[in-house]
Structures are given as structure tokens and as C-alpha cells.
Protein backbone atom coordinates (compact mmCIF):
# COMPACT_ATOMS: atom_id res chain seq x y z
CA UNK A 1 72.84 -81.62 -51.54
CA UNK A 2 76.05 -83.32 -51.70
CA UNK A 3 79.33 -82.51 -53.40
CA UNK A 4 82.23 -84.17 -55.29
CA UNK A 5 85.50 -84.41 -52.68
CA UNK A 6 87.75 -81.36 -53.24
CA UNK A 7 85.12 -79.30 -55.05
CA UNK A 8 84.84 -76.16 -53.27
CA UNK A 9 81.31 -74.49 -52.87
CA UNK A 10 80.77 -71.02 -52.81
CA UNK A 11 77.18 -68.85 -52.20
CA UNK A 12 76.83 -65.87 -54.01
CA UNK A 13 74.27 -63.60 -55.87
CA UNK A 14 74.80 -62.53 -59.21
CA UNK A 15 72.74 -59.55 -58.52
CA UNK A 16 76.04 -58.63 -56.03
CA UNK A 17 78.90 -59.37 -58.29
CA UNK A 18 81.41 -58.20 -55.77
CA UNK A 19 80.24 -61.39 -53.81
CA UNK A 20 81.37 -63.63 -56.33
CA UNK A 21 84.72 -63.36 -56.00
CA UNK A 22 85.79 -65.81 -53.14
CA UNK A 23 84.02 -68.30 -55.87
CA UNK A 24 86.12 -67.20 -58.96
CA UNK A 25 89.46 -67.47 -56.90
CA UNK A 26 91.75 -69.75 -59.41
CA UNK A 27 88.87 -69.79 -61.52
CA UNK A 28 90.21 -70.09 -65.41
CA UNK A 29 86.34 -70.89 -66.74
CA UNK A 30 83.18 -69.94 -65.98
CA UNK A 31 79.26 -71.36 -67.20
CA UNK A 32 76.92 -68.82 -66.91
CA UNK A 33 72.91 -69.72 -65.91
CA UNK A 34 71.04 -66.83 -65.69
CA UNK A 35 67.65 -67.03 -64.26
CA UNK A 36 64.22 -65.17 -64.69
CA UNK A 37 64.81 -63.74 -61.08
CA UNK A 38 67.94 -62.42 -61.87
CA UNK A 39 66.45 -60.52 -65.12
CA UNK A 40 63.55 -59.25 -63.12
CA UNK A 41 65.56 -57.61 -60.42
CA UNK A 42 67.74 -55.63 -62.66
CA UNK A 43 70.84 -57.88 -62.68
CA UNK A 44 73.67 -56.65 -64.64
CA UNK A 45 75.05 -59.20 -66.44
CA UNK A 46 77.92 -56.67 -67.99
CA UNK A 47 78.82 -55.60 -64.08
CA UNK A 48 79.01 -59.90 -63.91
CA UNK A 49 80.92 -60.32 -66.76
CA UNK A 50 83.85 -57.04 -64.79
CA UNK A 51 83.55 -58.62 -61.79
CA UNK A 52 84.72 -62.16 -63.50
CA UNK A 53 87.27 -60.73 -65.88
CA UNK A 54 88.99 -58.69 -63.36
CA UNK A 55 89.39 -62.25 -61.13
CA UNK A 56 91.48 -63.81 -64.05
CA UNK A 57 88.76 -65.74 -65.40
CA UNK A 58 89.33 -66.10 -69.36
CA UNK A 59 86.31 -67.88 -70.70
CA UNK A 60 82.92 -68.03 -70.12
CA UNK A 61 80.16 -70.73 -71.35
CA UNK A 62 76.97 -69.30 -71.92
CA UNK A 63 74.02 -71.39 -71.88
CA UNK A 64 71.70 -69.90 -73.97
CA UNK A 65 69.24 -70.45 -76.07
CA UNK A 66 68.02 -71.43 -79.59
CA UNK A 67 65.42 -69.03 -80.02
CA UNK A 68 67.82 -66.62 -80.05
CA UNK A 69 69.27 -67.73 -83.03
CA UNK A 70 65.66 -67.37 -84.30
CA UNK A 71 65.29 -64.03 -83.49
CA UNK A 72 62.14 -65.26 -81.30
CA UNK A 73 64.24 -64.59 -77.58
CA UNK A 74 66.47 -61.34 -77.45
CA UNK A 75 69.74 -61.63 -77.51
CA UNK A 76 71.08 -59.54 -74.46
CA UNK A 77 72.88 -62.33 -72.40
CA UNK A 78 74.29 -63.16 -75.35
CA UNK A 79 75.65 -59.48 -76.14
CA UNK A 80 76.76 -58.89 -73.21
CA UNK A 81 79.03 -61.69 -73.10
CA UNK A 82 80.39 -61.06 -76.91
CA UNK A 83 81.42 -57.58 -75.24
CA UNK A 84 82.81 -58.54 -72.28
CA UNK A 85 86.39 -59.25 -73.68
CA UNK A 86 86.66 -62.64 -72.49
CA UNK A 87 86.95 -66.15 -74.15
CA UNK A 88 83.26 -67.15 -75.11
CA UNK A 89 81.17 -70.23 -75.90
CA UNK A 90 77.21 -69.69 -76.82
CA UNK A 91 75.07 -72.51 -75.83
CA UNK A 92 71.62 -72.91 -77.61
CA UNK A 93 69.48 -75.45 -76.62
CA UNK A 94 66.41 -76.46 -77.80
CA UNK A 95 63.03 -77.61 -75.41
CA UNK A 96 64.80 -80.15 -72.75
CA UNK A 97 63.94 -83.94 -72.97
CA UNK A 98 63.02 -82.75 -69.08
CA UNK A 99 60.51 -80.57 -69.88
CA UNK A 100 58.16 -83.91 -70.49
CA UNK A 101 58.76 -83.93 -65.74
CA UNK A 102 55.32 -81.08 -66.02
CA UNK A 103 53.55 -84.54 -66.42
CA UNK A 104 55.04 -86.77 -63.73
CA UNK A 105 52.19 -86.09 -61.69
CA UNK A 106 49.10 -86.49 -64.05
CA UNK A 107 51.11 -89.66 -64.96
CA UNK A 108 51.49 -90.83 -61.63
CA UNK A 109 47.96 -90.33 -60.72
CA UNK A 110 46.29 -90.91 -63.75
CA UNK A 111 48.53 -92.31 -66.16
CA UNK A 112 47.62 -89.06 -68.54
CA UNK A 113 49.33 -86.42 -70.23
CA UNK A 114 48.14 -83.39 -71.32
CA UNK A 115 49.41 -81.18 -73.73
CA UNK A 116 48.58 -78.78 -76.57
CA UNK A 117 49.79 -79.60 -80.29
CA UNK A 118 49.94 -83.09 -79.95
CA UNK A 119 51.64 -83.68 -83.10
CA UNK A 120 53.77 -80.93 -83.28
CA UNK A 121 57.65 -82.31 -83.08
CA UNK A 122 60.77 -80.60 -81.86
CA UNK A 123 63.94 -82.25 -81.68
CA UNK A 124 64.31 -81.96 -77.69
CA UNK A 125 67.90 -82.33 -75.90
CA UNK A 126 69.18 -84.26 -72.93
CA UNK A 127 69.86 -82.21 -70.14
CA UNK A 128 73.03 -84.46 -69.54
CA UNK A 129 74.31 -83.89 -72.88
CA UNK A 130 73.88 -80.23 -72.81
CA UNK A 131 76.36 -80.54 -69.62
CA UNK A 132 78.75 -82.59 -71.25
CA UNK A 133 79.05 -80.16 -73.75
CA UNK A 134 79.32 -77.32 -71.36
CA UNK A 135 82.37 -79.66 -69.74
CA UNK A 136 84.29 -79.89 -73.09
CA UNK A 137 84.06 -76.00 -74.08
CA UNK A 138 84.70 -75.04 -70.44
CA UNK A 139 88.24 -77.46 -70.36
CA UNK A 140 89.59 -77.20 -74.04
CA UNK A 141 90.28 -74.08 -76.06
CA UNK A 142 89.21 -75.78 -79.60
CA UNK A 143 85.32 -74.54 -78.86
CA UNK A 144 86.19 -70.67 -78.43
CA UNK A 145 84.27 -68.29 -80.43
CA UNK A 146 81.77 -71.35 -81.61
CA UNK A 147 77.71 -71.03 -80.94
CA UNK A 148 76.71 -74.67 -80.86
CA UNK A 149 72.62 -75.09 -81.39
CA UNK A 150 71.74 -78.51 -79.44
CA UNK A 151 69.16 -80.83 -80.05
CA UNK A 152 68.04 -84.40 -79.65
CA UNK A 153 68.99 -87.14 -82.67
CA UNK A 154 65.24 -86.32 -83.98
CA UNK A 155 61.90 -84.44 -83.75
CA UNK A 156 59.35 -85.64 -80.96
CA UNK A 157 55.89 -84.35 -80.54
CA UNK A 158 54.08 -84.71 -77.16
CA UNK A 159 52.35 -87.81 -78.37
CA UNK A 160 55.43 -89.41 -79.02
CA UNK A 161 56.89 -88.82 -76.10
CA UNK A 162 53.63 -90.33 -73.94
CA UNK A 163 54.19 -93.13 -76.05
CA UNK A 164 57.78 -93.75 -74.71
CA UNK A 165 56.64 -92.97 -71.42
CA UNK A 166 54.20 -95.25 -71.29
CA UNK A 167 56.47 -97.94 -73.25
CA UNK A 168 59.61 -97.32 -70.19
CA UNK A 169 56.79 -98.06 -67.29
CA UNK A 170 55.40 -101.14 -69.49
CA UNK A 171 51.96 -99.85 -68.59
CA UNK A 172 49.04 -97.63 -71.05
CA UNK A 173 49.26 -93.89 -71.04
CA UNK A 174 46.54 -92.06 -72.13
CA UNK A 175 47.52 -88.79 -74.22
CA UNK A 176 44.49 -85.98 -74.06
CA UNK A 177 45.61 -82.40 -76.54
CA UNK A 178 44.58 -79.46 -75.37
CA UNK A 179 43.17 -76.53 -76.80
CA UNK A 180 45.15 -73.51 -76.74
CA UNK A 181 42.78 -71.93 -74.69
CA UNK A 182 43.27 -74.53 -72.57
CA UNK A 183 46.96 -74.85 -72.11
CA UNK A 184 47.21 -70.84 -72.14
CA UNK A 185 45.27 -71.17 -69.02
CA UNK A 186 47.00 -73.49 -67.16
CA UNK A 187 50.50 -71.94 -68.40
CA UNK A 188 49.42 -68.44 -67.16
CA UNK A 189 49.39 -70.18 -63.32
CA UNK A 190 53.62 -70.18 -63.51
CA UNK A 191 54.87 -67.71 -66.35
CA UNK A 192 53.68 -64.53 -67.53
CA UNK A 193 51.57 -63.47 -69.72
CA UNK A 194 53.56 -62.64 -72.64
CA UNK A 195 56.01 -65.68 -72.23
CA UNK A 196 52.91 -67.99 -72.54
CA UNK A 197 51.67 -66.43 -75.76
CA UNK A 198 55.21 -66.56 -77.58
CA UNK A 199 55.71 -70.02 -76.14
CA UNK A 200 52.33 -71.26 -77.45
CA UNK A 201 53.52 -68.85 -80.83
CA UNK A 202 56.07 -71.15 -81.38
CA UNK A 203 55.19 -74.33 -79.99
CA UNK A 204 51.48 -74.03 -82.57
CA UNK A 205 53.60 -72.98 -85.19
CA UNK A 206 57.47 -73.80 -84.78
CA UNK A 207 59.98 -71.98 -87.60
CA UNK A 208 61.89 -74.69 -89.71
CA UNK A 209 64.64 -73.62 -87.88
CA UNK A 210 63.56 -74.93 -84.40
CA UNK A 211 62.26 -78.27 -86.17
CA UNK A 212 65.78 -78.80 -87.39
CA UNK A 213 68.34 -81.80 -85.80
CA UNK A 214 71.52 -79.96 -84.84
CA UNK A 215 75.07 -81.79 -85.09
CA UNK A 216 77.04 -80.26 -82.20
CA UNK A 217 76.17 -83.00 -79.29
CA UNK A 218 77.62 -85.40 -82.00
CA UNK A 219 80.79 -83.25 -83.11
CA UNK A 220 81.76 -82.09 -79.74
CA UNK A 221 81.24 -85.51 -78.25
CA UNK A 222 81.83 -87.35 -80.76
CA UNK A 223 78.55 -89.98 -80.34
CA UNK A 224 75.05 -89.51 -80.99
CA UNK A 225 72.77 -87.19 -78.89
CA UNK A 226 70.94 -89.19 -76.43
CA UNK A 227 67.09 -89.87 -77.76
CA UNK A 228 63.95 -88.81 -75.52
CA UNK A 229 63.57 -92.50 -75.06
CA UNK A 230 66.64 -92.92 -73.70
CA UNK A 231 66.34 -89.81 -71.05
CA UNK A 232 62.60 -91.86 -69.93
CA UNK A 233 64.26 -95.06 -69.39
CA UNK A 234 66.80 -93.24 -66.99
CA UNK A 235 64.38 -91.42 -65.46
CA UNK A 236 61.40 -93.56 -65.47
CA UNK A 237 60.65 -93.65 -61.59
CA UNK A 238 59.77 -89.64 -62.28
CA UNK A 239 56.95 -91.02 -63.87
CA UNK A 240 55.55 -94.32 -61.48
């Protein structure tokens, strides 16, 4: 892992907020990743949230995410941050353009993907653009208080996105849908149970809301979202 010069890099577990405070030292903003593990061991994101008030931070970016502005994922991070006092920014992404790395290695191999509702399109979002935005609401006050829903510039379903793939390695790639039985399967080997059926709830049947092209990559950045063809060209020796 390498780091920029002058960055300072601190370990620390969220699930022992008092251990994040050599890392908050001079610390005026803070983006906030939670992850599954800390949800499953009891972390207390409101004990977080004392631990970086009380160290001077004043805003926090919250990366989020757009089912919650669905109602289809709760909205406790989200909550908790909203109570915490501080400065806040919500974050709500939509599927990420590098979701489509689950197929590097049937691509590699086999040049196949595999996927359930091949026609199904959701406006996916670059992973870099998400952080850009992050940047700007973490360095300039004008994004307080705003929940920014980010998407790609337009809906792509799985078999769109093999096509690209196979267009940015200038080589056929087959595309083979599964059945839902079939993808519920394979899902079930790396997420639970009940996180598989909502996922395959709403990626069989997606609310017009989740289908819908969001304008905050282009007003906070003031250019276009970056396309899923334009995250495979950049990333296309995932795929070879």
C-alpha cells in the first residue's frame, strides 16, 4: 500500500472509538465507510459519531446508500449521523460500475459473464466519481445538509455492460442469464440469506426510483458522470 507524501496514516477500529483519536487529531472532516463487519459486531456508530465530535471534527460525509432513500435498506447510519450534531453530507449511491469485477474471472477464463436479469438496467456509478464527490463535500461548506443520490449518465443492464466489455478487450464475450434460482445459489456462497433475496427483490424488479439518472455527479462536479464504458476502458486489464 503506498501513500501520498505528508498524509499521515493512522490504524484504528471503529468498534473502539477511543482508538480513533490519534487519527482525528486536526481533523476538520470526516467520510464515514461502515462495513458489514462493523454492523455484525455491534459497532456503535452514535459512540463513533462522540468520539469524533468531541476531537473537533465538524462534518462528516456519509456514504450511504440509495436504497435508503427507497425505503428498501434501513436508514440507521443515516440517523445516527442526522443526530450526532455535526455538519453532515448523505451519500447515496447506486450499484457501482465495479460491481461488473464479480466477472473478471469467468471473463478471463472463458470470456463469459453470467448474470441474472439480463435486461434489467440500472444507472450504475463510477467509483471515482463517487470519491470526487466525497472530496468536494468534505472541503467546501456549500454541500452541508444536502443528500446527493449518484448514478451513472444512464441505465445499463448486464448485457450491456458484457457488450462494452467485450468491445474495450476488442475480443467476443459471451453473455449467459441466469435463473434466479441460479444466481440465488451462487450469491448465498458470500452474503446472507436475506441480503440475497432483497438484492435479487430489487435487482428482478427495480422501483422507478432506482432506474432513475441522478444529477448530483454533474452539479457538484460540474461535468457529466463517467459512463460504464468509460470505467471498462480504464480498467480493462481486470478483465484480460
Amino acid at each position: 500500500m503506498t501513500y501520498r507524501r505528508g498524509v499521515r496514516h493512522h490504524p484504528a477500529d471503529l468498534t473502539g472509538p477511543e482508538r480513533l483519536k490519534p487519527a482525528l487529531d486536526g481533523a476538520e472532516a470526516l467520510f464515514l465507510l461502515t462495513s458489514g463487519d462493523f454492523m455484525a459486531a455491534g459497532g456503535d456508530l452514535a459512540a463513533v459519531l462522540d468520539v469524533v465530535r468531541g476531537s473537533g471534527v465538524r462534518r462528516v460525509v456519509l456514504l450511504s446508500s440509495q436504497g435508503v432513500g427507497t425505503g428498501d435498506h434501513p436508514s440507521a447510519l443515516e440517523d445516527a449521523v442526522k443526530a450526532s450534531g455535526l455538519e453532515w453530507t448523505m451519500l447515496r449511491p447506486g450499484a457501482f460500475h465495479s460491481n461488473a469485477l464479480q466477472w473478471a474471472d469467468t471473463v478471463r477464463t472463458r470470456r463469459e459473464v453470467a448474470a441474472p436479469f439480463g435486461d434489467t438496467a440500472l444507472p450504475t456509478v463510477d467509483p471515482a466519481d463517487i470519491a470526487e464527490v466525497a472530496a468536494a463535500a468534505l472541503r467546501a461548506p456549500g454541500h452541508v445538509g444536502e443528500v446527493y443520490d449518484l448514478t451513472g449518465p444512464a441505465p445499463v443492464s448486464p448485457r450491456q455492460q458484457t457488450a462494452a466489455i467485450a468491445a474495450a478487450l476488442g475480443e467476443p464475450v459471451r453473455f449467459t442469464e441466469l435463473t434466479r434460482a441460479q444466481a440465488r445459489e451462487h450469491m448465498l456462497r458470500t452474503m446472507p440469506e436475506p441480503v440475497v433475496e432483497s438484492t435479487l427483490d430489487l435487482l428482478g424488479t427495480p422501483p422507478a426510483a432506482l432506474r432513475r439518472v441522478g444529477p448530483a455527479v454533474d452539479q457538484v462536479l460540474g461535468r457529466p458522470a463517467r459512463s460504464f464504458a468509460d470505467w471498462v476502458e480504464r480498467n480493462a486489464g481486470a478483465f484480460k
